[in-house]
Protein backbone atom coordinates (compact mmCIF):
# COMPACT_ATOMS: atom_id res chain seq x y z
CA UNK A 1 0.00 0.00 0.00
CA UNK A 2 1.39 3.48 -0.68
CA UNK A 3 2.16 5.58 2.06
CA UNK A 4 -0.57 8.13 0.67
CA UNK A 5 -2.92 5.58 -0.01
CA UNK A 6 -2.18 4.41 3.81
CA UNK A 7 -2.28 8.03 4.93
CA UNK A 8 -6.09 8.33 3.50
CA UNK A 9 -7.20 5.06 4.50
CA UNK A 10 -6.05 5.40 8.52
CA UNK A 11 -7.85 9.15 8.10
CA UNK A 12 -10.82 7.64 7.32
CA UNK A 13 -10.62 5.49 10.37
CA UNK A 14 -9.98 8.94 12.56
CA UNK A 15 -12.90 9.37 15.31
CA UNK A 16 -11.09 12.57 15.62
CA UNK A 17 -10.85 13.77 12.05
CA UNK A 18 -14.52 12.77 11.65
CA UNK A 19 -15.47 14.85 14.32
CA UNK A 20 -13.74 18.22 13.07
CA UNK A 21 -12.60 17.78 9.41
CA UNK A 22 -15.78 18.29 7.77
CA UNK A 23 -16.45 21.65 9.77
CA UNK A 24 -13.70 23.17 7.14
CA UNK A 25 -14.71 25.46 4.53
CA UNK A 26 -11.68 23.50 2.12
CA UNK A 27 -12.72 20.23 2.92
CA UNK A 28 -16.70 20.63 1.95
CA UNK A 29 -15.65 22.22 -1.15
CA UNK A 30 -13.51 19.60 -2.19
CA UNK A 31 -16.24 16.90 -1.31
CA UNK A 32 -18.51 18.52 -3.17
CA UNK A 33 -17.30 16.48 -6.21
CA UNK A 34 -18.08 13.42 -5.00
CA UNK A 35 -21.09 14.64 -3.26
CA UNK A 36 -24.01 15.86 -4.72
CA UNK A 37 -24.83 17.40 -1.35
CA UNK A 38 -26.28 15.90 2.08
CA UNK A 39 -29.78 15.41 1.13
CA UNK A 40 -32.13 12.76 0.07
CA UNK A 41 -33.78 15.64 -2.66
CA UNK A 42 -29.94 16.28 -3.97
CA UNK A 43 -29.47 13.17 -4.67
CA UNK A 44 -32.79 12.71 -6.79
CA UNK A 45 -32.05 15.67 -8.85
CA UNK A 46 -28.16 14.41 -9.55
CA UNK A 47 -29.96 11.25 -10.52
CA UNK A 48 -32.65 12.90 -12.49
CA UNK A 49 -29.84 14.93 -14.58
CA UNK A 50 -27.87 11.48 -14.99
CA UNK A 51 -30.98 9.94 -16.80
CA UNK A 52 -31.20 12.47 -19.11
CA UNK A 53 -28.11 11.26 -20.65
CA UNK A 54 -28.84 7.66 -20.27
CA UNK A 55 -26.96 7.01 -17.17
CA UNK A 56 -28.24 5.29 -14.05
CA UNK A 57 -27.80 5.88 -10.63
CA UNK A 58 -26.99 3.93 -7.49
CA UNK A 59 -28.32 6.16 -4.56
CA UNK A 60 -26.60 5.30 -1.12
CA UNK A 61 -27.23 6.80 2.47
CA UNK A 62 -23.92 7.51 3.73
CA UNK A 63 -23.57 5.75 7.27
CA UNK A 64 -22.20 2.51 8.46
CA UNK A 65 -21.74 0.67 11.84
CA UNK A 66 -25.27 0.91 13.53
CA UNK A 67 -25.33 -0.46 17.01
CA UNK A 68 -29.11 0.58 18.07
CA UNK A 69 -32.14 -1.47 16.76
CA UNK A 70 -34.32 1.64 16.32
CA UNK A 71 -31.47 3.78 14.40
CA UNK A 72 -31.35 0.35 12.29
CA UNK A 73 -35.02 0.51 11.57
CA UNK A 74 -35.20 4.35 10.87
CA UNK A 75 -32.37 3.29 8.14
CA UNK A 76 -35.11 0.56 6.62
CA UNK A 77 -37.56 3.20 7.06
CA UNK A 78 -35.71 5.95 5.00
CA UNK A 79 -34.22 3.84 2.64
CA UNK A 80 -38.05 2.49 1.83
CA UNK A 81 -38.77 6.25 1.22
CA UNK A 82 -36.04 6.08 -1.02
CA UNK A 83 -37.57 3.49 -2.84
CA UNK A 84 -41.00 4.85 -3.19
CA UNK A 85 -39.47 8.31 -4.54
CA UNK A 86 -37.30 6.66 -6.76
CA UNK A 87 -40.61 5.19 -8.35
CA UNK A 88 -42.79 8.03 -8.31
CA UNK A 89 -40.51 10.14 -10.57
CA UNK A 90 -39.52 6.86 -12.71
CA UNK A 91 -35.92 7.76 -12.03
CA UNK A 92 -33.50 5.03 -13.68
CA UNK A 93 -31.72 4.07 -10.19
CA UNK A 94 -31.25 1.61 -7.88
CA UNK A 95 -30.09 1.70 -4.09
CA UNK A 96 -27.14 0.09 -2.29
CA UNK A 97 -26.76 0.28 1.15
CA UNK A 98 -24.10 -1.39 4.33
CA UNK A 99 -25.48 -4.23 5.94
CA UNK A 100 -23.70 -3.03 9.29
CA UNK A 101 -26.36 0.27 8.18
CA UNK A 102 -29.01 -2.08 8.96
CA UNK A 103 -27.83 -4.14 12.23
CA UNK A 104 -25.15 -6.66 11.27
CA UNK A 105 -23.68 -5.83 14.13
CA UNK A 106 -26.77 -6.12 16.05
CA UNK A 107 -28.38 -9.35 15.28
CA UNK A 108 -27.76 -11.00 11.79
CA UNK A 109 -31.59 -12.24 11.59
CA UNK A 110 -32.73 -8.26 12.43
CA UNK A 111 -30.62 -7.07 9.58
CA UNK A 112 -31.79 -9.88 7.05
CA UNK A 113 -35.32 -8.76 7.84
CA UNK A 114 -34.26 -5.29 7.09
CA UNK A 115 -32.59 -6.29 4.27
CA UNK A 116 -35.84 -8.43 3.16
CA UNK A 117 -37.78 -5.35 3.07
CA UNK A 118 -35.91 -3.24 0.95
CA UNK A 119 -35.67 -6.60 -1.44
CA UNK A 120 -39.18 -6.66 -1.67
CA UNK A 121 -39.86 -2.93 -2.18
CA UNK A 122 -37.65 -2.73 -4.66
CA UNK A 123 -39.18 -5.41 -6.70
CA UNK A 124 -42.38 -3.61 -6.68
CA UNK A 125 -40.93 -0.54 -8.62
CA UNK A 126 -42.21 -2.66 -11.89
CA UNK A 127 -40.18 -5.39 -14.54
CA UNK A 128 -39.25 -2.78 -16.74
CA UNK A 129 -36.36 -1.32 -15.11
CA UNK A 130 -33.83 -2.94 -13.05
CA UNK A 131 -34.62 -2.81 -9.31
CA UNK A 132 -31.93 -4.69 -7.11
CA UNK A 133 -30.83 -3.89 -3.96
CA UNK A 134 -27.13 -3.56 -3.83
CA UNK A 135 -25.08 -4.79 -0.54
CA UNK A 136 -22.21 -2.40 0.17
CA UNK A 137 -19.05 -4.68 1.09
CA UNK A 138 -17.13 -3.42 3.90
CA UNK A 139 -14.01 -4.54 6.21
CA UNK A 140 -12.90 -8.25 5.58
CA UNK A 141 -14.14 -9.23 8.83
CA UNK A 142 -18.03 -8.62 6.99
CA UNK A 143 -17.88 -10.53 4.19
CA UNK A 144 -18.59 -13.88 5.33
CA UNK A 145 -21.73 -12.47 7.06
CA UNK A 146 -22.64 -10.24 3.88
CA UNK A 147 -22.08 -12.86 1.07
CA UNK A 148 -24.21 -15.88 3.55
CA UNK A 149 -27.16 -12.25 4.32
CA UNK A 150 -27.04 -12.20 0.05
CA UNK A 151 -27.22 -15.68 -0.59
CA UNK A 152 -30.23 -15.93 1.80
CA UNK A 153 -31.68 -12.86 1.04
CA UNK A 154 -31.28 -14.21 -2.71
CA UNK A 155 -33.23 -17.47 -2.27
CA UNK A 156 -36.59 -15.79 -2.41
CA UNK A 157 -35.69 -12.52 -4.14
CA UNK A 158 -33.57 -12.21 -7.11
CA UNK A 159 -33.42 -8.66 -7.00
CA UNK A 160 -30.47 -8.47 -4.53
CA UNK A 161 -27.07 -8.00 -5.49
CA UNK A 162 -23.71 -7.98 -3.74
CA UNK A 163 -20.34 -5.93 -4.00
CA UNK A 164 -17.02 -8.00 -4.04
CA UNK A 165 -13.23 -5.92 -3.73
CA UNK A 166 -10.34 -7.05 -5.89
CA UNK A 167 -7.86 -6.35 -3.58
CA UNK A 168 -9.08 -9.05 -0.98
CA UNK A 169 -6.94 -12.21 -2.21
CA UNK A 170 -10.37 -14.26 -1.35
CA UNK A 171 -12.53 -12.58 -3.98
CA UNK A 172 -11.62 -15.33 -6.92
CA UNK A 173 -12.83 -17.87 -4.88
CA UNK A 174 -16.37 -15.99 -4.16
CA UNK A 175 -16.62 -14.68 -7.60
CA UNK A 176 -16.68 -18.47 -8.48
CA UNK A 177 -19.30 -19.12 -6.20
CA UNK A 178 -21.55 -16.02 -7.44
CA UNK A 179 -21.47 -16.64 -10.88
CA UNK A 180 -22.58 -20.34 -10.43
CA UNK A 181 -25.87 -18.87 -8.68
CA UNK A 182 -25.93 -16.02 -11.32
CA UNK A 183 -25.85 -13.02 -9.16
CA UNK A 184 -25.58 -9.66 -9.50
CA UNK A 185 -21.97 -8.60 -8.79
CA UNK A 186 -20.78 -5.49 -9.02
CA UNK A 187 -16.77 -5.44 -8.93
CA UNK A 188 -14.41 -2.47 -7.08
CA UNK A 189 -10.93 -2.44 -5.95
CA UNK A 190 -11.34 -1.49 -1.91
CA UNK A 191 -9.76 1.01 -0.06
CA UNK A 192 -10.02 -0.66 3.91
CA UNK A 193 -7.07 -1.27 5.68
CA UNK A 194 -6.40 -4.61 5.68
CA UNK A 195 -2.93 -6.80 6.58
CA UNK A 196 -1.04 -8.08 3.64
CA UNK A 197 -2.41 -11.59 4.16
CA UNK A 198 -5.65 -10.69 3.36
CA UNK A 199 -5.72 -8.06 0.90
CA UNK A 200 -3.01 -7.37 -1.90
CA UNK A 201 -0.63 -3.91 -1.22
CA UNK A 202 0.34 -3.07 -4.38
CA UNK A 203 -1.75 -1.26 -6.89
CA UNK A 204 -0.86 -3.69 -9.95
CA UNK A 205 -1.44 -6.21 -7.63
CA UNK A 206 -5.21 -4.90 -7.53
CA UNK A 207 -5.48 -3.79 -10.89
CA UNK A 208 -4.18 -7.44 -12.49
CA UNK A 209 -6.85 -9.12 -10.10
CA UNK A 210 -9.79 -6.63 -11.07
CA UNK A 211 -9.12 -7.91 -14.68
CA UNK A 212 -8.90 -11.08 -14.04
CA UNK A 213 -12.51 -10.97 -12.21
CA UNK A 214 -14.04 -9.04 -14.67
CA UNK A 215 -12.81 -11.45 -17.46
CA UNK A 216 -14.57 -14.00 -14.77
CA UNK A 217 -18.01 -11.94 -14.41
CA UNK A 218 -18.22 -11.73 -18.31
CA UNK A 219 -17.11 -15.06 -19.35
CA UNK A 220 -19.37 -17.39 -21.53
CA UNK A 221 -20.58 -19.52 -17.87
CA UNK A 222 -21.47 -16.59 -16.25
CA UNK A 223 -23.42 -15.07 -18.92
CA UNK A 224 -24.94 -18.56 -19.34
CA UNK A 225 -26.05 -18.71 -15.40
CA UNK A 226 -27.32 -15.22 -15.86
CA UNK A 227 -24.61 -12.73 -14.07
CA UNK A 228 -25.23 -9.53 -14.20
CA UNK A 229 -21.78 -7.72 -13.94
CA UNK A 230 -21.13 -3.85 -13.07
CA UNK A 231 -17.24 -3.24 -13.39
CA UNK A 232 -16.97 -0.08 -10.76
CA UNK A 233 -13.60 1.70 -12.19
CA UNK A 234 -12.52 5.05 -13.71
CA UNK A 235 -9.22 3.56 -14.86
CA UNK A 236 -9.56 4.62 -18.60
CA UNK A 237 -6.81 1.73 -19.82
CA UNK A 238 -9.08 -0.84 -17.77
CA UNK A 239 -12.46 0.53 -19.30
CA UNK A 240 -10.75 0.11 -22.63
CA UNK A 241 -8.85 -3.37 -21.93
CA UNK A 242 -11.93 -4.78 -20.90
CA UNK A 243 -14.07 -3.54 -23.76
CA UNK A 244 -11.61 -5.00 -26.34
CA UNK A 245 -11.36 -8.03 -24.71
CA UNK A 246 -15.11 -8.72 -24.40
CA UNK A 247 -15.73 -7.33 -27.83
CA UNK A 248 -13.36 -10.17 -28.96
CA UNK A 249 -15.33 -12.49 -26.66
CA UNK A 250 -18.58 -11.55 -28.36
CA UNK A 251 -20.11 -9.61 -25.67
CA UNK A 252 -22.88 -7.63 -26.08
CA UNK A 253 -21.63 -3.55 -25.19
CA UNK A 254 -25.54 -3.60 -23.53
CA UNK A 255 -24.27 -6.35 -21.07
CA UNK A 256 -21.24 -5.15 -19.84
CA UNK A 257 -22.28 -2.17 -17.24
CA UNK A 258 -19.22 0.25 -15.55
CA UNK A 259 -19.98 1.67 -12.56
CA UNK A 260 -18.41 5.35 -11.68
CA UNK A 261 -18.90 7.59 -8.79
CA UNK A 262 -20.42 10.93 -9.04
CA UNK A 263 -18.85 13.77 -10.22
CA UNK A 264 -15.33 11.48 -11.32
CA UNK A 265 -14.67 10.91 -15.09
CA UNK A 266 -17.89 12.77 -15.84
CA UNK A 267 -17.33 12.65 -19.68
CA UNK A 268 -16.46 8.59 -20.17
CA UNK A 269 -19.97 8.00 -17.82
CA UNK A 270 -21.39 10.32 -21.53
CA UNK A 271 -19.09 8.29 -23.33
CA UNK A 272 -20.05 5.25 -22.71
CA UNK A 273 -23.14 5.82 -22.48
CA UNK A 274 -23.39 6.95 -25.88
CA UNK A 275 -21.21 3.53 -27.01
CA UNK A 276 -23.96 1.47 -26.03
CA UNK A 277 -22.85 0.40 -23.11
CA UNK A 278 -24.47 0.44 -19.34
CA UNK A 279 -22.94 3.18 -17.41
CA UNK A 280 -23.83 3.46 -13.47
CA UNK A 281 -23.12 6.19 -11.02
CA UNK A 282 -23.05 5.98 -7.22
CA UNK A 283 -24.45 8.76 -6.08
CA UNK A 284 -24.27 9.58 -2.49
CA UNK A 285 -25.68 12.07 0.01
CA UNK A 286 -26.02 12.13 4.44
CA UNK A 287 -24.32 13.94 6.79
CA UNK A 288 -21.84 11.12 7.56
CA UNK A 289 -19.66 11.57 4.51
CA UNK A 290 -15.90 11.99 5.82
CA UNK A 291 -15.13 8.41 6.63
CA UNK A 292 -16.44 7.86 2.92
CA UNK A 293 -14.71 10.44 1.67
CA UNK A 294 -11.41 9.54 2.38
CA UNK A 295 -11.70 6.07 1.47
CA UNK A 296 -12.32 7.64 -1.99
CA UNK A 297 -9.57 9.27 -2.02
CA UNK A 298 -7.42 6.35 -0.88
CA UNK A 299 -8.95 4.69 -4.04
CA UNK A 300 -6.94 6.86 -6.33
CA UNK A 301 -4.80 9.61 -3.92
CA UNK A 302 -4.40 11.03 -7.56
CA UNK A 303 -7.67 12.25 -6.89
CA UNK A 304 -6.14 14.47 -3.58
CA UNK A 305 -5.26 17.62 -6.07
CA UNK A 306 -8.95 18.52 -5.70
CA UNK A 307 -8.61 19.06 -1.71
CA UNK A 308 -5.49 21.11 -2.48
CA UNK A 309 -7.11 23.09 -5.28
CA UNK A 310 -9.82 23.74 -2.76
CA UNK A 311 -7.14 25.40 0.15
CA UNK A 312 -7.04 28.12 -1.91
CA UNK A 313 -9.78 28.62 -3.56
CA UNK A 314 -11.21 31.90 -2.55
């Protein structure tokens, strides 16, 4: 891991940074890339904008780590009056949300019944679009619990879908299980700290196994069990890699769906788009956005430029 990547990660883990960073002028400006602002209705209208073009949206409620039932419930709660907004304006957009959002660390049957809920709301919204639920992946220590809360979940509704990281060295191994069910996978690289036994350090590291599971989530058994793959990445010679390799494979461009997050590589989202192929953005909004923030940045510390371009902005 690089020392800035580091640097980000272990400042998204700061009680103390998440307490008083985002009171800074420089800091909300420079979130305000990623962040379409901290409210349910900014998050509709960034969505609504997106769909003009022909791009969907993932909507998340920034939070994570719930340790009281009835905060877990408002989260169900809110996140079903996500749902029902999302289908009264016929937006093209989906939500994914942290299991941990909705009691994982309470009680694993609480959160499943959550979970269940939002499954089953979603599939309301009609056949025409796609409604899944999307399950955030977090620490290492959660997948187990989140990939066993998807299967079950999945057993009764179809319309659930889970996120795998491809710098955990497990992920093969559960990308192999997912695509014999046929799920919905949608494929990142991670930014948690993790020791080097469980996650890979190096960049190419990550970026050699993200193609190698997206060669996986596209190949001729998955698309025969019925996988539906969203490649979340903004790396432009993976976007293209990928594309030439499953144009060689015969791949439809309307099957293959990348996944971007809001307000990054603004113009390939158009682009591809326009190509004929799916194109996604996560679109976030909440008050709890620092923790998330940073672990954005540690994604691509590239990507830090913005919070210096914001120190002195007047």
């Amino acid at each position: 891991m690089s020392w800035a990547r580091r640097i980000l990660v272990r400042a998204s883990e700061s009680t103390w940074l998440r307490e008083r960073a985002p009171r800074l002028r420089f800091v909300q400006r420079a979130s305000r890339r990623f962040l379409p602002g901290e409210h349910l209705d900014d998050a509709l209208a960034a969505a609504r904008q997106l769909g003009t073009n022909d791009v969907s949206s993932l909507i998340t409620h920034l939070g994570e780590n719930v340790r009281d039932r009835a905060e877990a419930a408002t989260v169900t709660r809110d996140y079903l009056g996500v749902l029902e907004r999302i289908r009264t304006a016929a937006l093209p957009a989906e939500i994914s949300v942290k299991l941990t959002q909705l009691g994982l660390d309470i009680d694993r049957e609480f959160c499943l019944a959550n979970l269940i809920q939002l499954v089953k709301a979603s599939a309301a919204g009609g056949s025409s679009a796609r409604n899944s639920v999307w399950i955030d992946m977090e620490q290492s220590g959660y997948v187990e619990a989140t990939l066993e809360l998807h299967r079950r979940a999945r057993q009764s509704h179809p319309n659930v879908g889970v996120c795998v990281q491809s710098y955990l060295r497990r992920t093969a191994k559960d990308v192999e299980s997912l695509v014999a069910m046929g799920a919905a996978v949608r494929l990142v690289k991670g930014a948690y700290s993790e020791p080097p036994e469980i996650a890979f350090e190096k960049k190419a590291d990550v970026d050699r196994n993200f193609w190698g599971l997206a060669q996986t989530l596209l190949s001729p058994e998955a698309r025969r069990t019925g996988v539906r793959a969203v490649l979340g990445t903004h790396d432009h010679f993976l976007i293209a890699r990928i594309s030439d390799w499953a144009a060689s494979q015969d791949v439809p461009r309307n099957e293959i769906e990348f996944a971007m997050l809001y307000g990054i590589q603004r113009a390939e989202q158009l682009c591809l788009a326009r190509n004929g192929y799916r194109s996604c953005v996560l679109v976030s909004y909440g008050s709890y956005w620092f923790p998330w923030y940073m672990r954005r940045l540690a994604e691509r510390p590239a990507n830090t430029w913005f919070i210096a371009r914001n120190l002195f902005a007047k």
